[in-house]
N, C-alpha and C. Protein backbone atom coordinates (compact mmCIF):
# COMPACT_ATOMS: atom_id res chain seq x y z
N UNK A 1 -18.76 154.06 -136.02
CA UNK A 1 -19.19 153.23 -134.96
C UNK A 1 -18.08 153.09 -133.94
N UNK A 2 -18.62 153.31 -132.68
CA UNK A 2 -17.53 153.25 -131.58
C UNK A 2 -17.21 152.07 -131.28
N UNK A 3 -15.63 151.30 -130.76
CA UNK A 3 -15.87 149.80 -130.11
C UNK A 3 -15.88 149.98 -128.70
N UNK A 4 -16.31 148.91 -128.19
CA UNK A 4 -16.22 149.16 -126.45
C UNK A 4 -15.42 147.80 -126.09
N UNK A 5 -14.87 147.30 -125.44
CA UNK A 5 -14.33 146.46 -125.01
C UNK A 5 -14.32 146.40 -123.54
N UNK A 6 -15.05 144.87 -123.04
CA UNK A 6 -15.09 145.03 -121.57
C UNK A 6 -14.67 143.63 -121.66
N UNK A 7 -13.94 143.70 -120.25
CA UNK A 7 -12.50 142.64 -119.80
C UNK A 7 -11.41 142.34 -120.48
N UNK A 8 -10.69 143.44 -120.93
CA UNK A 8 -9.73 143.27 -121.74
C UNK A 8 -8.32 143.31 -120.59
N UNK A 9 -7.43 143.32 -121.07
CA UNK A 9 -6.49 142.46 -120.54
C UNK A 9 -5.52 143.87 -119.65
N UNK A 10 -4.57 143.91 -119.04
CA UNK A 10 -3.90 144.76 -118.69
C UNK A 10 -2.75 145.31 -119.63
N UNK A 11 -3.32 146.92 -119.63
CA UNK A 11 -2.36 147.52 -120.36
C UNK A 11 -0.95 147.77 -120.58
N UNK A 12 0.00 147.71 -121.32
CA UNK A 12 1.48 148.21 -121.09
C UNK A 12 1.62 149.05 -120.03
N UNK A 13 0.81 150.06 -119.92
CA UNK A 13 1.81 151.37 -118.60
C UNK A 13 0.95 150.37 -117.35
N UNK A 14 0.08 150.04 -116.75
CA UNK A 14 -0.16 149.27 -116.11
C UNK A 14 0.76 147.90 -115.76
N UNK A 15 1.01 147.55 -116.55
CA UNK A 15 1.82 146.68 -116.42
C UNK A 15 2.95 146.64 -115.59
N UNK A 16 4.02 147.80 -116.19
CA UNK A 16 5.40 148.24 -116.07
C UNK A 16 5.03 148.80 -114.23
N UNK A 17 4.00 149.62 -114.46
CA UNK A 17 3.41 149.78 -112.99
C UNK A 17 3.70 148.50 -111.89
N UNK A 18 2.94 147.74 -112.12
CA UNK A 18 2.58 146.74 -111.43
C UNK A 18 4.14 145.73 -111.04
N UNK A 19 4.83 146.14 -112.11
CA UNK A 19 6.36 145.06 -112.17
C UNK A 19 7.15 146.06 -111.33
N UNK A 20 7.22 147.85 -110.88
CA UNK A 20 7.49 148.07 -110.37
C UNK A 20 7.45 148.52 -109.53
N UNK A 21 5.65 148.28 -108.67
CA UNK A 21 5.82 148.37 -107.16
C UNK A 21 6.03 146.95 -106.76
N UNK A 22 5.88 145.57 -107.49
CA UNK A 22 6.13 144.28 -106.87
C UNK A 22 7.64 144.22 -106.69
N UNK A 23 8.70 145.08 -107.52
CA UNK A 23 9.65 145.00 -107.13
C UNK A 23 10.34 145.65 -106.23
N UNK A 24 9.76 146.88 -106.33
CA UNK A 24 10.00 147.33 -104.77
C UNK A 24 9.56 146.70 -103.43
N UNK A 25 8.33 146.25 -103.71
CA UNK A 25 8.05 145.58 -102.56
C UNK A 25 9.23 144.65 -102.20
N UNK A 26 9.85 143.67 -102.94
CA UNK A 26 10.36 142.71 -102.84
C UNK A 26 12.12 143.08 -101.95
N UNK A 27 12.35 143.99 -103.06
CA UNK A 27 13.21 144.99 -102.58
C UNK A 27 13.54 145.31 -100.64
N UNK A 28 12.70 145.86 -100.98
CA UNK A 28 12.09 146.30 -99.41
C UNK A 28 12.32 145.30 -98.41
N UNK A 29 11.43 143.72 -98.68
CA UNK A 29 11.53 142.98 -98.00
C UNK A 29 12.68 142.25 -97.94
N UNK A 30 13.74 142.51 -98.89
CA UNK A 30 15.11 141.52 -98.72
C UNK A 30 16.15 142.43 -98.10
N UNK A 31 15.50 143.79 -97.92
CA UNK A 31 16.43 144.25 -97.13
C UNK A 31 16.08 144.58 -95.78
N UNK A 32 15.16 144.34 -95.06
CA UNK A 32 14.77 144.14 -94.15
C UNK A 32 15.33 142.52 -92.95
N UNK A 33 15.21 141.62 -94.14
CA UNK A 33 15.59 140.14 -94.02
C UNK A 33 17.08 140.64 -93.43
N UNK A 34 17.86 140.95 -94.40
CA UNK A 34 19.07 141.23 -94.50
C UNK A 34 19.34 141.61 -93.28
N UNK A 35 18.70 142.96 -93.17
CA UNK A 35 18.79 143.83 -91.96
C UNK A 35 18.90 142.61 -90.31
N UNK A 36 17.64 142.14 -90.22
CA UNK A 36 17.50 141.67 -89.32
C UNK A 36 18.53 140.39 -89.10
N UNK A 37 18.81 139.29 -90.04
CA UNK A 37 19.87 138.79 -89.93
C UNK A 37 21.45 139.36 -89.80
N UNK A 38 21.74 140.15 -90.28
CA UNK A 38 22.75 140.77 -89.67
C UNK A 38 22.90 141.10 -88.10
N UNK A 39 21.84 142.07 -87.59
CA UNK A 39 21.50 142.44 -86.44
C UNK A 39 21.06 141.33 -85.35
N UNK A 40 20.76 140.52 -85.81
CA UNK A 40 20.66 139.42 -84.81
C UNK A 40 21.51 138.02 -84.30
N UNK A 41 22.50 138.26 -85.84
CA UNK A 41 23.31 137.13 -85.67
C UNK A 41 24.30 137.08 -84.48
N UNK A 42 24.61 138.36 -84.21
CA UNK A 42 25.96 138.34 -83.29
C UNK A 42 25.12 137.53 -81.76
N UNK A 43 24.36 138.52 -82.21
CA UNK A 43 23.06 137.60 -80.21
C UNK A 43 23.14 136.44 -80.88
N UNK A 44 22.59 136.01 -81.78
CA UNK A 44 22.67 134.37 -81.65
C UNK A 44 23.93 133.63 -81.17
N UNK A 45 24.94 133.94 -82.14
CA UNK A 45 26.33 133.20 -82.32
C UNK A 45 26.92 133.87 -80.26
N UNK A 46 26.71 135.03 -80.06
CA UNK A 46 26.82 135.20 -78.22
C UNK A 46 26.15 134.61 -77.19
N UNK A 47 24.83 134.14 -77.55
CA UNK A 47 23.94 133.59 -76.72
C UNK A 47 24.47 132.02 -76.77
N UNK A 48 25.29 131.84 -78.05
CA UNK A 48 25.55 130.18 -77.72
C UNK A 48 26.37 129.79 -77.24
N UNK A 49 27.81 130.81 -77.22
CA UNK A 49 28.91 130.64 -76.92
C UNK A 49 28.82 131.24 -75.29
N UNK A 50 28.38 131.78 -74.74
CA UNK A 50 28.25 132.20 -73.58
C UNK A 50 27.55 131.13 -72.71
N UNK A 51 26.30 130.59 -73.27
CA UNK A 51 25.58 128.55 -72.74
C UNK A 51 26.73 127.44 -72.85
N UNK A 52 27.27 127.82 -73.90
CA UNK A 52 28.83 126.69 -74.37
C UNK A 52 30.10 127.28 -72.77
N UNK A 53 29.99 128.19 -73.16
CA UNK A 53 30.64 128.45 -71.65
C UNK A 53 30.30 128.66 -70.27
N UNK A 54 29.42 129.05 -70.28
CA UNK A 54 28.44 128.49 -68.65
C UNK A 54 28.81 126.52 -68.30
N UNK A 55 28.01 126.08 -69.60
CA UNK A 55 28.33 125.16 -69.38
C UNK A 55 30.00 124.47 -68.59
N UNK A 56 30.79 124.63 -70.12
CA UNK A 56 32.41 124.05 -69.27
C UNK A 56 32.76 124.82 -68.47
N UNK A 57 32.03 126.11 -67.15
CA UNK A 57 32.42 126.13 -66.18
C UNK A 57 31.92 125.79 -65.11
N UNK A 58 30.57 124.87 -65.25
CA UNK A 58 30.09 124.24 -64.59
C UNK A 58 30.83 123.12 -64.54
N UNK A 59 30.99 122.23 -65.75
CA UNK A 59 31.80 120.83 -65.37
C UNK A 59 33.22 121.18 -64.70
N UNK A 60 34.35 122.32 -64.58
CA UNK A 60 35.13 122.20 -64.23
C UNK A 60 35.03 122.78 -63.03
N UNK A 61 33.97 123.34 -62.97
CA UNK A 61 34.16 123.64 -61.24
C UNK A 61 34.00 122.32 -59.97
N UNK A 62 33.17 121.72 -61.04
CA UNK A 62 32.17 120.12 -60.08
C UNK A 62 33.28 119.62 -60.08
N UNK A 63 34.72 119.65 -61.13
CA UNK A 63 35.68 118.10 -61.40
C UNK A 63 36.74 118.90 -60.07
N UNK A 64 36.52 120.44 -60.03
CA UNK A 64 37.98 121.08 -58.92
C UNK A 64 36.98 120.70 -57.41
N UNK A 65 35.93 120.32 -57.40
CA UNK A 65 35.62 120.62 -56.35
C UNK A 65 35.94 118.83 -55.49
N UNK A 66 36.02 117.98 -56.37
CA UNK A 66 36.24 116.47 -56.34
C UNK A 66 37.69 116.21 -56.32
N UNK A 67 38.44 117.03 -56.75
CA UNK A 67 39.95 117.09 -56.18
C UNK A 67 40.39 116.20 -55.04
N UNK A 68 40.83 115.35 -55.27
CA UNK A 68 41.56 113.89 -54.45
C UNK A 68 43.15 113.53 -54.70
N UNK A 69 43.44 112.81 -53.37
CA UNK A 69 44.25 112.14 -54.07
C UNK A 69 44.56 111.43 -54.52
N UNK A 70 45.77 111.27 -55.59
CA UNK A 70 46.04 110.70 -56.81
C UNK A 70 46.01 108.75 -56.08
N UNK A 71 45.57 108.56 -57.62
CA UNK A 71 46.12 106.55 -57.08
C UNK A 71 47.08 106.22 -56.56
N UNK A 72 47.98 106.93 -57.18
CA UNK A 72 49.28 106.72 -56.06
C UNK A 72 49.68 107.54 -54.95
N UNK A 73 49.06 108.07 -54.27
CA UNK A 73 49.19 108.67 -53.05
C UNK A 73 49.40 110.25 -53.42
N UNK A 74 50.11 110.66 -54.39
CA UNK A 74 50.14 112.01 -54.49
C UNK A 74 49.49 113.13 -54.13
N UNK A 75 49.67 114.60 -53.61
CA UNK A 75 48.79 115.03 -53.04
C UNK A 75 47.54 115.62 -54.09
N UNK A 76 46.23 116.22 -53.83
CA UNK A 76 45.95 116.64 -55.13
C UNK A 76 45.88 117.64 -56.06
N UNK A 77 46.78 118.51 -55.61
CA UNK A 77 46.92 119.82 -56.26
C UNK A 77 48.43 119.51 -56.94
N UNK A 78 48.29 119.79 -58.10
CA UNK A 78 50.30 119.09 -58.73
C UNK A 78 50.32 120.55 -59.27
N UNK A 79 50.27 121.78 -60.11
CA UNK A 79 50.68 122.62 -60.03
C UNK A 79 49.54 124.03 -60.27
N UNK A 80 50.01 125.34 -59.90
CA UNK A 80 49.02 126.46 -60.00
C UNK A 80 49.24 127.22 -61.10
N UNK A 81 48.23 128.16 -61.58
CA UNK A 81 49.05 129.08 -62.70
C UNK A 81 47.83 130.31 -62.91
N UNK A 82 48.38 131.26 -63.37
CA UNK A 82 46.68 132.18 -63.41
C UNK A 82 45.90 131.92 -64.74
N UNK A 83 46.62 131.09 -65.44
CA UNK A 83 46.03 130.34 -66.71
C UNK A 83 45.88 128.83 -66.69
N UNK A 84 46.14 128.16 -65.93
CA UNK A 84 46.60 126.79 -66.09
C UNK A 84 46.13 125.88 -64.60
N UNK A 85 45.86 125.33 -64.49
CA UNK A 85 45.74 124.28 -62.89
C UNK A 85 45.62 122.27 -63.56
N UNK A 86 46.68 122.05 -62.68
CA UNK A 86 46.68 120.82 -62.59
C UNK A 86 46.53 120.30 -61.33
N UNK A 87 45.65 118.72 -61.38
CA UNK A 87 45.34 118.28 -60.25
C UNK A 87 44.48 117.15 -60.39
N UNK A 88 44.58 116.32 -59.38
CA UNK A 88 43.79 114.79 -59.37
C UNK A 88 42.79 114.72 -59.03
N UNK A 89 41.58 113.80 -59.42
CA UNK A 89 40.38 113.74 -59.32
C UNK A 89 39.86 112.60 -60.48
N UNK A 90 38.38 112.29 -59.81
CA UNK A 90 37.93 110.89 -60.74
C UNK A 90 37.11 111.71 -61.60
N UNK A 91 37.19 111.63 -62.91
CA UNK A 91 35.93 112.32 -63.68
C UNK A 91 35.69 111.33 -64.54
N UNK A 92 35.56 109.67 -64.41
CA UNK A 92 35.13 109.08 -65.89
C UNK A 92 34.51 108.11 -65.03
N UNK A 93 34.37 107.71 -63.47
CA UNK A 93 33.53 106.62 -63.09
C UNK A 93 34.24 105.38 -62.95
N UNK A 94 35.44 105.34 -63.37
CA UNK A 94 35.94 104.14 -63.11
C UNK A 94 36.91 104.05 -61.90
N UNK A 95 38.06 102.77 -61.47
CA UNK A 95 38.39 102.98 -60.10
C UNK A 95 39.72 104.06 -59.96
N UNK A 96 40.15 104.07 -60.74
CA UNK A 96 41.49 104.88 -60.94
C UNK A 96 41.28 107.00 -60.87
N UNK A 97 41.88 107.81 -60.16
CA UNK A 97 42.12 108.83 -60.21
C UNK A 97 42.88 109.57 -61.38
N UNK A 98 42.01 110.40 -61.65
CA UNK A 98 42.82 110.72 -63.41
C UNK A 98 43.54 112.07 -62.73
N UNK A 99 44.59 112.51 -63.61
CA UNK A 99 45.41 114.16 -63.55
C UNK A 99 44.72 114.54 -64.33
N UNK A 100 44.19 115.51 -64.03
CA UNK A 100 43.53 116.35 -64.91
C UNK A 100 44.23 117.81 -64.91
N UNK A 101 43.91 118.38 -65.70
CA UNK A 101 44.61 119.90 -66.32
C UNK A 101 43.21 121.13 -67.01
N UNK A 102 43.35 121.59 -66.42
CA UNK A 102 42.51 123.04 -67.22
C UNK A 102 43.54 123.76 -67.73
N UNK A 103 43.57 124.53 -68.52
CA UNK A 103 44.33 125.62 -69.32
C UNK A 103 43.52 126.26 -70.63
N UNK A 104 44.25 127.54 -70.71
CA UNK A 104 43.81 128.06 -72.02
C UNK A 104 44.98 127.86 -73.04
N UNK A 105 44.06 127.82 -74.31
CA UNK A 105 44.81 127.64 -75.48
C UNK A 105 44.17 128.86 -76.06
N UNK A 106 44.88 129.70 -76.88
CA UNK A 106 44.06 130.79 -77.23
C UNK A 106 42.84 131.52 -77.09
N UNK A 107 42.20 131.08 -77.78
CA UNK A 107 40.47 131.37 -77.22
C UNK A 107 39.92 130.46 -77.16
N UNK A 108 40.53 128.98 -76.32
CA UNK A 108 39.73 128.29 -76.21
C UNK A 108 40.30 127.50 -74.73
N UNK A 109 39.12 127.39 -73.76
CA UNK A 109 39.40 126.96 -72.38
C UNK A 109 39.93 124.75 -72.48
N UNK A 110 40.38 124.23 -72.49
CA UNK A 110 40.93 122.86 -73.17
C UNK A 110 41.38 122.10 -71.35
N UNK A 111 40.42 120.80 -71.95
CA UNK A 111 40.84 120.01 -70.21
C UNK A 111 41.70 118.94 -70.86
N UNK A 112 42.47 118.44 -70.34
CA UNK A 112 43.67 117.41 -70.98
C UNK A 112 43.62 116.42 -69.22
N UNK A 113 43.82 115.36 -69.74
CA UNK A 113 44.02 114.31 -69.00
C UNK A 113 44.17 113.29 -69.16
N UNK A 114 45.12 112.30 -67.77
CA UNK A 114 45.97 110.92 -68.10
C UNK A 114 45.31 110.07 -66.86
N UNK A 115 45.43 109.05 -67.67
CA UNK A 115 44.85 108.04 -66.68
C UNK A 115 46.19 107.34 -66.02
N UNK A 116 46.10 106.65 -64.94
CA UNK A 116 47.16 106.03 -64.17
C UNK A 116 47.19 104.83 -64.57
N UNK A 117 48.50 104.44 -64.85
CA UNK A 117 48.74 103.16 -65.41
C UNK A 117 49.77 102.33 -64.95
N UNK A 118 49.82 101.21 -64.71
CA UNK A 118 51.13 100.43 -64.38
C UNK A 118 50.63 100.06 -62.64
N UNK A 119 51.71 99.52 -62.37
CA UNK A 119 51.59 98.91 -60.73
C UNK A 119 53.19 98.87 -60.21
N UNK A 120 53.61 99.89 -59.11
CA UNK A 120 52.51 100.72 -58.60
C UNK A 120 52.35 101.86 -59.70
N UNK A 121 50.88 102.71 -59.49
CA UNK A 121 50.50 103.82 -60.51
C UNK A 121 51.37 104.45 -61.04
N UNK A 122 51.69 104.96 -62.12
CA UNK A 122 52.07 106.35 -62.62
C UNK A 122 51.60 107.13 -63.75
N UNK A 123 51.78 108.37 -63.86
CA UNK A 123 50.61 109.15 -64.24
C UNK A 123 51.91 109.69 -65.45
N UNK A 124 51.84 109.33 -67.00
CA UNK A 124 52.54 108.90 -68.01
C UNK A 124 51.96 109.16 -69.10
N UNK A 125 52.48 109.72 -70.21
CA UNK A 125 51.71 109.53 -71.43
C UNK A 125 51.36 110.60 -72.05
N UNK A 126 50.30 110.78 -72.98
CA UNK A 126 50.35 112.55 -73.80
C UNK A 126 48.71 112.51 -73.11
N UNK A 127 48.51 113.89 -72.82
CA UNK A 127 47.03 114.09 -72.61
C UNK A 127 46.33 113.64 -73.61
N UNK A 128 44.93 113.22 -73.30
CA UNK A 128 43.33 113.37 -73.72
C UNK A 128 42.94 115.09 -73.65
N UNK A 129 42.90 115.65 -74.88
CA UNK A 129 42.23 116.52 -74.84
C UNK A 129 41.17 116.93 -75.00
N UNK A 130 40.24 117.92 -74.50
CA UNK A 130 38.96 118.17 -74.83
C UNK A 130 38.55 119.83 -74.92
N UNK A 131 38.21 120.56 -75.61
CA UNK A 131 38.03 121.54 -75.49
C UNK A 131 36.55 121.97 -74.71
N UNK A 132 36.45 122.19 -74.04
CA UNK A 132 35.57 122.88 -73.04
C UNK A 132 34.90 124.11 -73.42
N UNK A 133 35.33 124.96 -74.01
CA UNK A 133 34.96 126.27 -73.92
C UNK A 133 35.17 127.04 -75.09
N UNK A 134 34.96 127.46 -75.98
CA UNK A 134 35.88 128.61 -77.11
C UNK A 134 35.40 129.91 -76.76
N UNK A 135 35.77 131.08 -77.47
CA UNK A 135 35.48 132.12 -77.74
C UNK A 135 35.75 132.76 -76.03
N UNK A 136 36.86 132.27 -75.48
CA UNK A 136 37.53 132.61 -74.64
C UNK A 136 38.36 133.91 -74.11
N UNK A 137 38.15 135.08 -74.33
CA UNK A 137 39.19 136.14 -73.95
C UNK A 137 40.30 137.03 -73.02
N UNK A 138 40.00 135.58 -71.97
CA UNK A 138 41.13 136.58 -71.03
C UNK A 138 42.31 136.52 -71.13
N UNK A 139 43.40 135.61 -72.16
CA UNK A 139 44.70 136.46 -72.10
C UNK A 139 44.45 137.78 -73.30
N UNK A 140 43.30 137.57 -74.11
CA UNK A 140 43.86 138.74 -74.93
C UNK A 140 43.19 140.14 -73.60
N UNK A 141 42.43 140.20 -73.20
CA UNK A 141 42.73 141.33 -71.85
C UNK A 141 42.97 141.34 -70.88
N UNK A 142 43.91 140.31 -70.77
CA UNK A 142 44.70 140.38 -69.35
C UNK A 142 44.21 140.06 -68.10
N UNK A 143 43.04 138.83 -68.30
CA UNK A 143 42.44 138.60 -67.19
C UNK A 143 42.74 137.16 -66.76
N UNK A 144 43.28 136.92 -65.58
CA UNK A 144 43.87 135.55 -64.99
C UNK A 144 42.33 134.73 -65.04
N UNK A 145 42.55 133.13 -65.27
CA UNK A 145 41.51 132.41 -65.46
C UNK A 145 41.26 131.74 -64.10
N UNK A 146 42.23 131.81 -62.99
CA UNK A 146 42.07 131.17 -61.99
C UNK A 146 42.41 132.38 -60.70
N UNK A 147 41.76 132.50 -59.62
CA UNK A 147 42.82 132.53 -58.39
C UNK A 147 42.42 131.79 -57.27
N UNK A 148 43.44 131.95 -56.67
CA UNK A 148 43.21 130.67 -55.80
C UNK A 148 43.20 131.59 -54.03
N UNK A 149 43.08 130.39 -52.88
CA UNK A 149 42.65 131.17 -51.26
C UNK A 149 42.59 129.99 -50.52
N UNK A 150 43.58 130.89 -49.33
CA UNK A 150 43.92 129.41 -48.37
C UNK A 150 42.29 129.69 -47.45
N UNK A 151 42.39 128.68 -46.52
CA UNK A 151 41.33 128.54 -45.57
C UNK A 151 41.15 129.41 -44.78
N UNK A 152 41.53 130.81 -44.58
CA UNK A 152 41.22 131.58 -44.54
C UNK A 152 40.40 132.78 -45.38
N UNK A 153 40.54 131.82 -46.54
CA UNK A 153 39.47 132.77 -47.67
C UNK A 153 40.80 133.95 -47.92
N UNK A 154 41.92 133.95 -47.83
CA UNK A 154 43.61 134.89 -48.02
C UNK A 154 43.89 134.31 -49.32
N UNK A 155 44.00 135.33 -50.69
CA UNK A 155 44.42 135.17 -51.82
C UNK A 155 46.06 134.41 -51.56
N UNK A 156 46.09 133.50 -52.81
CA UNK A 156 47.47 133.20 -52.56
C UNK A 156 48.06 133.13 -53.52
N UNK A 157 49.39 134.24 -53.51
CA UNK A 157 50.06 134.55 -54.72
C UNK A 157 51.17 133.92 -54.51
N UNK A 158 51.70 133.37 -53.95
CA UNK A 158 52.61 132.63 -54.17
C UNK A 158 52.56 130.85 -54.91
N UNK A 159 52.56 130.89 -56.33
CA UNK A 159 51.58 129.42 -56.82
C UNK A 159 53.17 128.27 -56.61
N UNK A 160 53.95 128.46 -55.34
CA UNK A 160 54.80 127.56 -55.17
C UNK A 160 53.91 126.78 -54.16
N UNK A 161 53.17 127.44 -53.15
CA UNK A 161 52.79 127.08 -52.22
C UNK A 161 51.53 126.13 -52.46
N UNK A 162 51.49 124.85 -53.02
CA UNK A 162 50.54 124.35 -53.52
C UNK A 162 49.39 123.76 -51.80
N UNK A 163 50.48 123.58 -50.70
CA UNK A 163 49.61 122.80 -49.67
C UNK A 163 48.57 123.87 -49.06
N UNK A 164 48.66 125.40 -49.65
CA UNK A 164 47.64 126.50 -49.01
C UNK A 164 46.44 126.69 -49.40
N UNK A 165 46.13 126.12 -50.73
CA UNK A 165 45.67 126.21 -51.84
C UNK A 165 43.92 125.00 -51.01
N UNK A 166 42.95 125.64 -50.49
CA UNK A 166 41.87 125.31 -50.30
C UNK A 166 40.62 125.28 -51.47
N UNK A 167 39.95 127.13 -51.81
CA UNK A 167 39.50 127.40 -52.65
C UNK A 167 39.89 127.96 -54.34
N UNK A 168 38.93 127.52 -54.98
CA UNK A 168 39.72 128.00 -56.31
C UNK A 168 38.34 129.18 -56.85
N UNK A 169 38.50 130.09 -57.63
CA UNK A 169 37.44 130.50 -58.24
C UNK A 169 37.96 130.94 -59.55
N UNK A 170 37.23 130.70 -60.54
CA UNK A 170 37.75 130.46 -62.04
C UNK A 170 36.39 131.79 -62.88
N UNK A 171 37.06 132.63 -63.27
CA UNK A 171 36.69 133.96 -64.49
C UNK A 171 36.79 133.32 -65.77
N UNK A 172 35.90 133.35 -66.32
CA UNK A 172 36.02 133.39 -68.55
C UNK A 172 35.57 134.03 -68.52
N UNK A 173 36.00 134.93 -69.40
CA UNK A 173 35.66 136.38 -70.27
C UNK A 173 35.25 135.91 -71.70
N UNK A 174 33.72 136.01 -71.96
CA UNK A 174 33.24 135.09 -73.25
C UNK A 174 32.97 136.29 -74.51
N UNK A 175 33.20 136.04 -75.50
CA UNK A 175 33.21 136.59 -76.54
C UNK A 175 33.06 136.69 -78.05
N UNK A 176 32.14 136.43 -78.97
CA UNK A 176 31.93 136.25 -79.96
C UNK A 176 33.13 137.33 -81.00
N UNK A 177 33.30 138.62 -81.00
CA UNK A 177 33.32 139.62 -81.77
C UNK A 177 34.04 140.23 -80.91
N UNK A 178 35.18 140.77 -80.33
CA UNK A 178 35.93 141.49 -79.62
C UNK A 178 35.57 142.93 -79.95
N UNK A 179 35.45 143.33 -81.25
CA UNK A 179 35.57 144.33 -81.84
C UNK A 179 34.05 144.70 -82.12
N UNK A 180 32.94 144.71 -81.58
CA UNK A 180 31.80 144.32 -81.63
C UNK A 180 31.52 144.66 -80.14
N UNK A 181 30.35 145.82 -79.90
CA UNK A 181 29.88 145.75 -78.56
C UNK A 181 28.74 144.95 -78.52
N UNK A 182 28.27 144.64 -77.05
CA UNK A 182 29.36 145.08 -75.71
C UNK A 182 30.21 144.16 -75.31
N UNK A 183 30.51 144.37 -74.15
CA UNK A 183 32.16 144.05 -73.39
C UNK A 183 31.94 142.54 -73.80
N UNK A 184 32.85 141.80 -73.27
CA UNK A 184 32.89 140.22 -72.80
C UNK A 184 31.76 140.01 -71.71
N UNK A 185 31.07 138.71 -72.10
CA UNK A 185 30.21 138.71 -70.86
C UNK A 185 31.50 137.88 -69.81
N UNK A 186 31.24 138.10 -68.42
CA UNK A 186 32.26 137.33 -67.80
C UNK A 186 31.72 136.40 -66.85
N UNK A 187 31.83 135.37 -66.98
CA UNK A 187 31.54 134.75 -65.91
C UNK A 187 32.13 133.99 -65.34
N UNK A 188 31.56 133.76 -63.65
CA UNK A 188 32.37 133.55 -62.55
C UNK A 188 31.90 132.35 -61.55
N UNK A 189 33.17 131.63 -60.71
CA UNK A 189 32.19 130.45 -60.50
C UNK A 189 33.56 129.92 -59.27
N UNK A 190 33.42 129.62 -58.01
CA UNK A 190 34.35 128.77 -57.25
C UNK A 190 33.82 127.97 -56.91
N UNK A 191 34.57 126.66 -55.89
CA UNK A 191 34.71 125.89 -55.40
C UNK A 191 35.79 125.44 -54.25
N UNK A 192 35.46 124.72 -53.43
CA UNK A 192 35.87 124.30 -52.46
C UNK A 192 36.24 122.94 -52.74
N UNK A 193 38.15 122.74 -52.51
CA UNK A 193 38.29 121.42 -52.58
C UNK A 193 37.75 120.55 -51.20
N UNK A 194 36.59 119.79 -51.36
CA UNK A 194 36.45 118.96 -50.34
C UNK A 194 37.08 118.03 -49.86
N UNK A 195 37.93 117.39 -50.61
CA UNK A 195 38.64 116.67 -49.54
C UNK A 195 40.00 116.91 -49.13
N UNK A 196 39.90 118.48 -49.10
CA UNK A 196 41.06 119.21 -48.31
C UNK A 196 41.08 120.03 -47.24
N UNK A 197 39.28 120.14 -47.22
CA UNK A 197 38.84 121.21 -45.90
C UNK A 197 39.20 120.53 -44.57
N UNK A 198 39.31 121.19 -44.01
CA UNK A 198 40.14 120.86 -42.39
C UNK A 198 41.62 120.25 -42.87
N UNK A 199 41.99 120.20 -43.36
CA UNK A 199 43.30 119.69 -43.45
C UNK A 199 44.58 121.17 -43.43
């Protein structure tokens, strides 16, 4: 007598089957994951740091373009540098004129500033720092963060000459991955000290 068996269960080679196309599948899909997180991270982590730096060269262009002088009469440009600018201006709303400072610190663009204190003013004390910007690259390729142009729109290389000093226009070279294409994105941005035009 023959047996027949109907709905019986899944066989051993079926089985082993089944455990190894689900693991390939799985396979497959974690390296795909993989794939795409790898390949996309650098755009992410570039797309933020490049908004992170748009940004702090928007606020420091608005704070060079407000350039005044100091509470105590000083003029408002105090020194130049192709990395570095110091100079007076209100950036917190209250009645006093702060010194403010842009500079780079490695790969990172950093505003430092002192408030005026005492009677009459003086401008005293260790900076307020703030970092503005990271993932910064122009000293590692040699690109000045500032230059400056008298009212003639005439580059001015001489940074003794602070009373020539009208416009400023400020380069960051932004960068997640140096070693990682493509280039630095760079971006670029001036201003006009207003309350130095016609003077």
């Amino acid at each position: 007598m023959e047996r027949t068996s109907h709905g019986r269960g899944m066989g051993l080679l079926e089985a082993v089957v089944w455990v190894a196309v689900f693991t390939s599948a799985m396979l497959a899909l974690t390296s795909s994951v993989l794939y795409f997180y790898r390949t996309s991270n650098y755009s992410v982590q570039q797309g933020a740091a490049t908004a992170s730096a748009q940004r702090g060269i928007d606020l420091m262009i608005r704070t060079i373009r407000e350039a005044s002088y100091a509470s105590n009469g000083a003029y408002p440009v105090v020194s130049l540098g192709n990395n570095e600018l110091k100079f007076y201006a209100e950036i917190d709303g209250d009645s006093g004129i702060e010194l403010v400072h842009y500079y780079l610190s490695g790969t990172s663009l950093v505003r430092g500033t002192v408030e005026p204190s005492g009677d009459p003013f003086v401008y005293t004390g260790a900076e307020a720092t703030s970092t503005v910007s990271d993932n910064v690259r122009n000293v590692i390729l040699g690109t000045s963060l500032f230059s400056y142009y008298d009212k003639n729109g005439t580059l001015v290389s001489d940074y003794a000459k602070i009373g020539d000093v009208r416009y400023i226009s400020a380069t960051l070279l932004v960068d997640v991955d140096p070693v990682r294409s493509p280039t630095p994105l760079s971006l670029r941005s001036s201003a006009a000290m207003r309350n130095l035009i016609g003077h």
